[in-house]
C-alpha atoms as a PDB file:
ATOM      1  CA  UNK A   1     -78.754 -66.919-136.489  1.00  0.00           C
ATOM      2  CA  UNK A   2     -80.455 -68.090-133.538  1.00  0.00           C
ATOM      3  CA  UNK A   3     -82.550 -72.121-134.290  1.00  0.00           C
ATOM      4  CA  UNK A   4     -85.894 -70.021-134.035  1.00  0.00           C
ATOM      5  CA  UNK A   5     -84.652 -67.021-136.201  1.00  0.00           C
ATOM      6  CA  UNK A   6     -83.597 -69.955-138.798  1.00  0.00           C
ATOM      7  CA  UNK A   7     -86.519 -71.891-137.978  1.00  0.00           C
ATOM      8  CA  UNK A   8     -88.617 -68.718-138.905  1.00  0.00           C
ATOM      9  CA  UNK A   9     -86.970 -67.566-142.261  1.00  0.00           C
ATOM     10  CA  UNK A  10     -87.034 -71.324-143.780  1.00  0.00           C
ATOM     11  CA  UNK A  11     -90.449 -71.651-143.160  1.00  0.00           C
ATOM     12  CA  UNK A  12     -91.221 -68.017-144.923  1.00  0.00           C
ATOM     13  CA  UNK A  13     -89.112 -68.937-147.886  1.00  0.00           C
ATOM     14  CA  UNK A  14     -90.096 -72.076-148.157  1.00  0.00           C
ATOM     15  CA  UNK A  15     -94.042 -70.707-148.470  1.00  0.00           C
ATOM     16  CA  UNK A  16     -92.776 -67.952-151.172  1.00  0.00           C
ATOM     17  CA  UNK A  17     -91.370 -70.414-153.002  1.00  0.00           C
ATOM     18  CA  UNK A  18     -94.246 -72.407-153.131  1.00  0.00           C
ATOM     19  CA  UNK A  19     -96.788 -69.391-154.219  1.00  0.00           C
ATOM     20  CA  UNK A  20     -94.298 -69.162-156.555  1.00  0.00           C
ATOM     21  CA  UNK A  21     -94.390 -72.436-157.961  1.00  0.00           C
ATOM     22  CA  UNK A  22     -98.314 -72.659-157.777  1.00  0.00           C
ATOM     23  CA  UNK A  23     -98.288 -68.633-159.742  1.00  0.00           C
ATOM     24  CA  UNK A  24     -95.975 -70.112-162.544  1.00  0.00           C
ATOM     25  CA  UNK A  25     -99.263 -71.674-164.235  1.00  0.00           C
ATOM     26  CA  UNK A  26     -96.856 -74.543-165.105  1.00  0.00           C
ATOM     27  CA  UNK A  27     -98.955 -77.425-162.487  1.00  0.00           C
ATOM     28  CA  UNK A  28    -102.427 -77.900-161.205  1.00  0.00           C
ATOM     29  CA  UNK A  29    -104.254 -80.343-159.300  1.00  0.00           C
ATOM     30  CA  UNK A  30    -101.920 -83.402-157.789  1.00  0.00           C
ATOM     31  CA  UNK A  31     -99.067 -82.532-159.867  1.00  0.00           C
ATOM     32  CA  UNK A  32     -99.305 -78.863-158.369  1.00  0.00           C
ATOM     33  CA  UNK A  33     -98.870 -80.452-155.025  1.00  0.00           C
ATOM     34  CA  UNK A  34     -96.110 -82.582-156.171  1.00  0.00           C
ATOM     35  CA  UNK A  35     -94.199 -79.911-157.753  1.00  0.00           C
ATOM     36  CA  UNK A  36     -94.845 -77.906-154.357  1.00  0.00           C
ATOM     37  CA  UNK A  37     -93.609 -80.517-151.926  1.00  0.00           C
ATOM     38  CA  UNK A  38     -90.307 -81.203-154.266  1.00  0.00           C
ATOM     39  CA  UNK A  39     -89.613 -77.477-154.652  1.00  0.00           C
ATOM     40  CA  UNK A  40     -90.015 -76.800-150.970  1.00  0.00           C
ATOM     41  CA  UNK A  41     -88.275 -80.303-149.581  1.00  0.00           C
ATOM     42  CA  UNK A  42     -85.027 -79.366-151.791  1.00  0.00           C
ATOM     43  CA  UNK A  43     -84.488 -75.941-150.319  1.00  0.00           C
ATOM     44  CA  UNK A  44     -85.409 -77.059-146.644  1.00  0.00           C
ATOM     45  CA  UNK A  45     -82.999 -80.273-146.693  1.00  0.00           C
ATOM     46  CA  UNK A  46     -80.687 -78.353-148.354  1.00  0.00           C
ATOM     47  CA  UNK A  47     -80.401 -75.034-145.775  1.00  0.00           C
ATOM     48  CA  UNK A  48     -80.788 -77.287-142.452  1.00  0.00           C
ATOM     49  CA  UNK A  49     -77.836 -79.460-143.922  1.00  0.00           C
ATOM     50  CA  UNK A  50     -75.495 -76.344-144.718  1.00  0.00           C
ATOM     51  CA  UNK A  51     -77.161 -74.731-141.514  1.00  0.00           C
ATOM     52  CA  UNK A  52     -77.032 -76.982-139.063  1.00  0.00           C
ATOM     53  CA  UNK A  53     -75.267 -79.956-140.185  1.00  0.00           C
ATOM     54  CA  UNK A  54     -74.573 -81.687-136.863  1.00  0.00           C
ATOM     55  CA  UNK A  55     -78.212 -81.708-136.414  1.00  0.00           C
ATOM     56  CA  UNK A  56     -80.673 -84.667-137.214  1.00  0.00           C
ATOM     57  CA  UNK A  57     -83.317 -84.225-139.972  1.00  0.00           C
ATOM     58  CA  UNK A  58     -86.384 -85.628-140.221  1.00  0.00           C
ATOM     59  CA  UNK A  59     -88.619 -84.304-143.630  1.00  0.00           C
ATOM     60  CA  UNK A  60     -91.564 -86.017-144.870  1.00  0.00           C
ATOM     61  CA  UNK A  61     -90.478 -85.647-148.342  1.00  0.00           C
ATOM     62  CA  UNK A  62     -86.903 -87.349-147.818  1.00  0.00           C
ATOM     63  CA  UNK A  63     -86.127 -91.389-146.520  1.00  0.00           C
ATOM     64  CA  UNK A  64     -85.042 -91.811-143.412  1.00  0.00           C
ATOM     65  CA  UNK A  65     -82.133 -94.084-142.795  1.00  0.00           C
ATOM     66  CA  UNK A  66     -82.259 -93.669-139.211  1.00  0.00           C
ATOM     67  CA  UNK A  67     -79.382 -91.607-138.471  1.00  0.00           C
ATOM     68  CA  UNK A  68     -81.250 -89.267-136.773  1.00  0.00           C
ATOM     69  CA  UNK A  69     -81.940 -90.802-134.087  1.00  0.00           C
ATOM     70  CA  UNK A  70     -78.272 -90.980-132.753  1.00  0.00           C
ATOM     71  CA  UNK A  71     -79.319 -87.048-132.302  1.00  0.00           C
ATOM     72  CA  UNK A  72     -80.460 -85.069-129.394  1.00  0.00           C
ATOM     73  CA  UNK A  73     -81.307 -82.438-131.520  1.00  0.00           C
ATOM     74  CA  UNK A  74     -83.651 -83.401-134.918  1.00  0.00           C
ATOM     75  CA  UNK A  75     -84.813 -80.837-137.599  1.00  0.00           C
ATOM     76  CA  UNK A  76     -88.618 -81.669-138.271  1.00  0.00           C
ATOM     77  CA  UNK A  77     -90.035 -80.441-141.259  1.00  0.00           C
ATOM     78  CA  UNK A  78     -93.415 -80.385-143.416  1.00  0.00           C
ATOM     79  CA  UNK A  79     -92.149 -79.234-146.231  1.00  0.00           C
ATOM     80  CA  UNK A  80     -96.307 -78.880-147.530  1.00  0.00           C
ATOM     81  CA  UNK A  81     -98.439 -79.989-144.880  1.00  0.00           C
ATOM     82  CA  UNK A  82    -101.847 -79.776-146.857  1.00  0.00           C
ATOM     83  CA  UNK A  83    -101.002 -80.365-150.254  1.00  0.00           C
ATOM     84  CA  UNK A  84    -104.241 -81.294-151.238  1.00  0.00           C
ATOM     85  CA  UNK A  85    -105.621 -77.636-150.295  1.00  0.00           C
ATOM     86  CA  UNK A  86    -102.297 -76.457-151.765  1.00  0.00           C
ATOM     87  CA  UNK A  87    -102.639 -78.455-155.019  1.00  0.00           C
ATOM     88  CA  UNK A  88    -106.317 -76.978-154.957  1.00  0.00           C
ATOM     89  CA  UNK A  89    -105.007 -73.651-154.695  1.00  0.00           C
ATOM     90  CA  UNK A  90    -107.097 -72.808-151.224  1.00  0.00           C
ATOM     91  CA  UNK A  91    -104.979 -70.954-148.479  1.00  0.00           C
ATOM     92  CA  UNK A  92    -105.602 -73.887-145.334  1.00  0.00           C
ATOM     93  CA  UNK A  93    -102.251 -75.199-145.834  1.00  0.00           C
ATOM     94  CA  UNK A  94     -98.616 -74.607-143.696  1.00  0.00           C
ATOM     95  CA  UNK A  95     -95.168 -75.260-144.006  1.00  0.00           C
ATOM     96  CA  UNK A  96     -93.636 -76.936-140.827  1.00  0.00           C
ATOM     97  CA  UNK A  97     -89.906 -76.113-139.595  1.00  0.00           C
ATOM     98  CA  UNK A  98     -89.988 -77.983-136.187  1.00  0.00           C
ATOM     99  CA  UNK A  99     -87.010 -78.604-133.226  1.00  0.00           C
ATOM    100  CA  UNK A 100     -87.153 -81.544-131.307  1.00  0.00           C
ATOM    101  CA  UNK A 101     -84.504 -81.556-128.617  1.00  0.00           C
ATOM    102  CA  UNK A 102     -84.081 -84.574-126.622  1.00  0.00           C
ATOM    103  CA  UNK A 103     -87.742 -85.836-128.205  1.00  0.00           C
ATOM    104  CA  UNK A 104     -89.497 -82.509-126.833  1.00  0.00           C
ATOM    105  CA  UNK A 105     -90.930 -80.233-129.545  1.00  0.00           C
ATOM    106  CA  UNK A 106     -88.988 -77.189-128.622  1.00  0.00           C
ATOM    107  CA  UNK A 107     -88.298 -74.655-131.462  1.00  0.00           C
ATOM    108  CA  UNK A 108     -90.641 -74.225-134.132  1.00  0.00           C
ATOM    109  CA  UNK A 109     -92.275 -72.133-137.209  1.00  0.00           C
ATOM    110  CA  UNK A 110     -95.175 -72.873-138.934  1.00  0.00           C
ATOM    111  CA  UNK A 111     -95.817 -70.132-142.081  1.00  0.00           C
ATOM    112  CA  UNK A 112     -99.144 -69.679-143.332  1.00  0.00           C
ATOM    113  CA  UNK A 113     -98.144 -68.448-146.978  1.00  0.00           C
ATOM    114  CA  UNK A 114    -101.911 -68.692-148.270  1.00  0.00           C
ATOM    115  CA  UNK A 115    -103.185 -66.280-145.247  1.00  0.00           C
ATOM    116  CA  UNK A 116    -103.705 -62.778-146.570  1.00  0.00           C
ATOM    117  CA  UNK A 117    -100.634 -61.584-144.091  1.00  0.00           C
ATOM    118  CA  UNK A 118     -98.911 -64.624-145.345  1.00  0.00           C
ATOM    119  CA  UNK A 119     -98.267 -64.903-141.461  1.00  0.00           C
ATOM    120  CA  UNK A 120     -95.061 -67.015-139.954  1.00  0.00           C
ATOM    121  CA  UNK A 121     -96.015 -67.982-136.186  1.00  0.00           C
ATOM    122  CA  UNK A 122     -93.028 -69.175-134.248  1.00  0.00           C
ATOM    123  CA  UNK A 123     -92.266 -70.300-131.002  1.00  0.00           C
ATOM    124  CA  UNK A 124     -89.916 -66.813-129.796  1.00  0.00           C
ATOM    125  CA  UNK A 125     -92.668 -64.109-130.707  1.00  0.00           C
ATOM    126  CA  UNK A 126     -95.746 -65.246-129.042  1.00  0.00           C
ATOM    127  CA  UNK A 127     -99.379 -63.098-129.545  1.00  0.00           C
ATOM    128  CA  UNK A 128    -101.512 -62.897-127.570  1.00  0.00           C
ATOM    129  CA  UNK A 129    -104.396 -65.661-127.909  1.00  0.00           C
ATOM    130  CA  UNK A 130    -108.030 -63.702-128.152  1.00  0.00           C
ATOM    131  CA  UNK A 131    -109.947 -65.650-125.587  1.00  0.00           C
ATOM    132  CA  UNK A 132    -112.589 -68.153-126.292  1.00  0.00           C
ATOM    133  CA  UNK A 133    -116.157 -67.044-126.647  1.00  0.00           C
ATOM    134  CA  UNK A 134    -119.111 -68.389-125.181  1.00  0.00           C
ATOM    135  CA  UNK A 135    -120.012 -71.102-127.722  1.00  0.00           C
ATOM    136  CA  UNK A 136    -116.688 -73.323-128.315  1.00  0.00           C
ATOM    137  CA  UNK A 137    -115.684 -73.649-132.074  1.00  0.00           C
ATOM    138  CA  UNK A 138    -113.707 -77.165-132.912  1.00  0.00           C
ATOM    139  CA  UNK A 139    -111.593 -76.743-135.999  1.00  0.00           C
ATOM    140  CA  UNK A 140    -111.823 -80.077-137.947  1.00  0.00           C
ATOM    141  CA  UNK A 141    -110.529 -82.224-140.973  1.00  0.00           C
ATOM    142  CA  UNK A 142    -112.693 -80.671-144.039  1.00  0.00           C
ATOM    143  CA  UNK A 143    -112.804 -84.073-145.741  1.00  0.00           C
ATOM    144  CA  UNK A 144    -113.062 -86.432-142.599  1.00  0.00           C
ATOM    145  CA  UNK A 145    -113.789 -85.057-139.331  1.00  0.00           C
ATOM    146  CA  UNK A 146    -112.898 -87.483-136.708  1.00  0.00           C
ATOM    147  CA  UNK A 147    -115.969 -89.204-134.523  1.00  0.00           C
ATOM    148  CA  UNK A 148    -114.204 -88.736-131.456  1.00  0.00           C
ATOM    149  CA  UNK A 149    -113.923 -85.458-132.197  1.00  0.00           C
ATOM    150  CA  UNK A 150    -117.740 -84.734-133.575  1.00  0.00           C
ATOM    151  CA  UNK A 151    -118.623 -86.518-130.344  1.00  0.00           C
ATOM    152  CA  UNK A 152    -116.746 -84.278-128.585  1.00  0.00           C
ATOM    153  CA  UNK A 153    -117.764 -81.175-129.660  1.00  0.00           C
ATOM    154  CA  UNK A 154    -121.349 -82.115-129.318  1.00  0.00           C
ATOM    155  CA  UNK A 155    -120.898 -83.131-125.976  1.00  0.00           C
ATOM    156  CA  UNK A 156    -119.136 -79.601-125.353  1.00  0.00           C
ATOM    157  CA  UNK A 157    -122.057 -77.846-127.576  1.00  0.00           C
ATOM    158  CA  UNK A 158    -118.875 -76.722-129.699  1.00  0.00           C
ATOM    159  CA  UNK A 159    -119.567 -75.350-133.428  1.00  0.00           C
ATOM    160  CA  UNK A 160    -117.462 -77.387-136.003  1.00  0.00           C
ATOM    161  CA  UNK A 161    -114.790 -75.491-138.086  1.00  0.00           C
ATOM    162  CA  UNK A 162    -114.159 -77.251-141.364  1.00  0.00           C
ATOM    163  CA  UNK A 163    -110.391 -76.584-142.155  1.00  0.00           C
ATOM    164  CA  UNK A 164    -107.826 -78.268-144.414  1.00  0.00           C
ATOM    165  CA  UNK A 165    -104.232 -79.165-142.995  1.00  0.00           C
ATOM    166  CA  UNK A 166    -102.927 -80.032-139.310  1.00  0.00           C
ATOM    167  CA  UNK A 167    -100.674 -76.866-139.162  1.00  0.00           C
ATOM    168  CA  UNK A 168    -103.631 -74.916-140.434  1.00  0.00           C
ATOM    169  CA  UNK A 169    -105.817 -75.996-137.685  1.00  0.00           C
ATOM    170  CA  UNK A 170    -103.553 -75.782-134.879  1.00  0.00           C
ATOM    171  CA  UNK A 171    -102.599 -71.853-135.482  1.00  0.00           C
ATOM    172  CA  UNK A 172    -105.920 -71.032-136.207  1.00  0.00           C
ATOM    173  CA  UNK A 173    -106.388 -71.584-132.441  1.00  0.00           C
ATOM    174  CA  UNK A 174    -103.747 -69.377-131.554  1.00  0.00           C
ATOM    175  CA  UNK A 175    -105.007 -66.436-134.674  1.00  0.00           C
ATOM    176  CA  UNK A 176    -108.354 -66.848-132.476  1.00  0.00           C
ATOM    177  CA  UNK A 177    -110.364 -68.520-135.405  1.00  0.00           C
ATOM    178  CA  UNK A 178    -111.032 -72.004-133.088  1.00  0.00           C
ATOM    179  CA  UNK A 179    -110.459 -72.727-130.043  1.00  0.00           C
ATOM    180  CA  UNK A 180    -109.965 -76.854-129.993  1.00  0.00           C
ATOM    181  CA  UNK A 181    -107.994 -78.715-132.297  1.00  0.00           C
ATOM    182  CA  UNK A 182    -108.668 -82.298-131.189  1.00  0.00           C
ATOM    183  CA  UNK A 183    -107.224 -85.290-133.626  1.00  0.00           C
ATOM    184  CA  UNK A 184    -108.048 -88.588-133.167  1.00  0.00           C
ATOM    185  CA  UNK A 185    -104.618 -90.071-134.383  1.00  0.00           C
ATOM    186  CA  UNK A 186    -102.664 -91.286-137.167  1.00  0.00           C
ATOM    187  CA  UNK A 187    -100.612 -88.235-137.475  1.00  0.00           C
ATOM    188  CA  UNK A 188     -96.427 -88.613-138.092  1.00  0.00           C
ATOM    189  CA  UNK A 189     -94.016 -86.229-136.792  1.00  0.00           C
ATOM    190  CA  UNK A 190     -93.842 -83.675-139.290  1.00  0.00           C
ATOM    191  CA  UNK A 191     -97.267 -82.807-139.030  1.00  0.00           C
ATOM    192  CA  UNK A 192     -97.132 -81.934-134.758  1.00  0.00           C
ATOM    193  CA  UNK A 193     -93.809 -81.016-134.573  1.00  0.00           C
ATOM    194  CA  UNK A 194     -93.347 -77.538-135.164  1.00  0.00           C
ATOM    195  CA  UNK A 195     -97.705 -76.616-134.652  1.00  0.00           C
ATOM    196  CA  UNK A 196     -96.883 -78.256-131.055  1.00  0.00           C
ATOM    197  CA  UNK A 197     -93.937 -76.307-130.471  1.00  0.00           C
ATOM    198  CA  UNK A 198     -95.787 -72.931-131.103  1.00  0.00           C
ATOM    199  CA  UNK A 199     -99.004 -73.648-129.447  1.00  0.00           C
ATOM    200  CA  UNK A 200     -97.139 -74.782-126.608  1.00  0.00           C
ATOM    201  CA  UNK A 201     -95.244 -71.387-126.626  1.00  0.00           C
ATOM    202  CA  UNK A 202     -98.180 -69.822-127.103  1.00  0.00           C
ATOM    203  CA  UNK A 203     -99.608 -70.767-123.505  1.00  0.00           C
ATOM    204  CA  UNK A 204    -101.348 -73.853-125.261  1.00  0.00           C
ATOM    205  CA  UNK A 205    -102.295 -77.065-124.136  1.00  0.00           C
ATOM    206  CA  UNK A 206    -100.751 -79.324-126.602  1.00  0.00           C
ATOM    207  CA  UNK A 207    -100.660 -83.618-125.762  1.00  0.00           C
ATOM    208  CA  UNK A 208    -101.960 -86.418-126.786  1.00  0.00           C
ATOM    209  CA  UNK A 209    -105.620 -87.553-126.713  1.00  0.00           C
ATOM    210  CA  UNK A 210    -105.119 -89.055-123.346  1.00  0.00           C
ATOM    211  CA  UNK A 211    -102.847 -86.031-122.015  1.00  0.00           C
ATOM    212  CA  UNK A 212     -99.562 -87.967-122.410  1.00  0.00           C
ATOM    213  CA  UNK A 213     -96.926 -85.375-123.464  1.00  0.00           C
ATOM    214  CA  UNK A 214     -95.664 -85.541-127.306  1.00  0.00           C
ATOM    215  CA  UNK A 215     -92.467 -87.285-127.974  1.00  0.00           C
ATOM    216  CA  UNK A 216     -90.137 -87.165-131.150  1.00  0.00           C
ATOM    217  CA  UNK A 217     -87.924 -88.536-132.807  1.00  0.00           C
ATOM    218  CA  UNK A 218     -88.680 -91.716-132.444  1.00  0.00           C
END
């Protein structure tokens, strides 16, 4: 199995194992999303360590020790980016399975379980991205929209698009739903890792605020 084939089908079974979790009735609220990010963490670490075991890993849900970073090649991973929207059962929220190879996002899959496709978008298979319409549309935290990023947009004349998590945001760019994801920082690795890596493949323009590339693994 080629790294984006397996990058692909962990990020789809991670996502039906959450709906699964969330359909059980068993959680709601926080300890939904807790029960969510457990379930999913388990089976990611588990497959990427049986999978690719000379690999780094790097998992929000799991301590580091460091030892990735004696890797050229690191295994990113969200196992629920957005589990507040996943926790309040909404569909804005992703699963991550990102490749960084020699700190470049590279590889990547970010599954959209809660879309009504329950869409994967990965770096091999790119679509093609509808272009951008007269009036911009910025897609933005739901809770707390950056001021950079409202400033922005008005300065652009660009509608805001309220939307939940960062992997959410970043593919709705690419599904043709936005057409600027801007952040204003304070984002780890999990949560750009893999979204970079498919925008990027997607013909994207994915940096940091100031256009410096993104690094990992650091």
């Amino acid at each position: 199995m080629t790294d984006a084939d397996l990058a692909a089908h962990l990020a789809d079974t991670a996502g039906r194992l959450l709906l699964e979790v969330r359909a059980s009735g068993l959680f709601s609220a926080k300890a939904l999303g807790k029960a969510g990010d457990q379930t999913a963490n388990q089976f990611l670490v588990h497959a990427l360590r049986e999978q690719r075991a000379e690999d780094g890993l790097l998992s929000e849900e799991m301590a580091c020790d460091g030892a990735r970073l004696q890797h050229s090649r690191v295994w990113i991973v969200d196992p629920v980016d957005g589990t507040r929207e996943y926790g309040e059962e909404r569909a804005d929220w992703a699963v991550h399975v990102g490749l960084a190879i020699n700190g470049v996002a590279t590889i990547g899959a970010v599954a959209l379980p809660g879309h009504e496709d329950g869409i994967v978008l990965r770096t091999d298979q790119p679509r093609v991205v509808p272009p951008a319409p007269e009036k911009l549309r910025m897609v933005v935290s739901r809770t707390r929209p950056a001021p950079q990023a409202v400033a922005v947009a008005e300065a652009l004349g660009a509608e805001l698009v309220p939307m939940g998590s960062a992997g959410a945001k970043a593919m709705a760019v690419i599904l043709g739903q936005a057409d600027i994801y801007l952040h204003a920082g304070g984002q780890y690795e999990w949560d750009s890792c893999a979204p970079a890596a498919v925008a990027l493949a997607h013909g994207l323009h994915a940096s940091r605020i100031d256009g410096s590339p993104l690094t990992y693994n650091q």
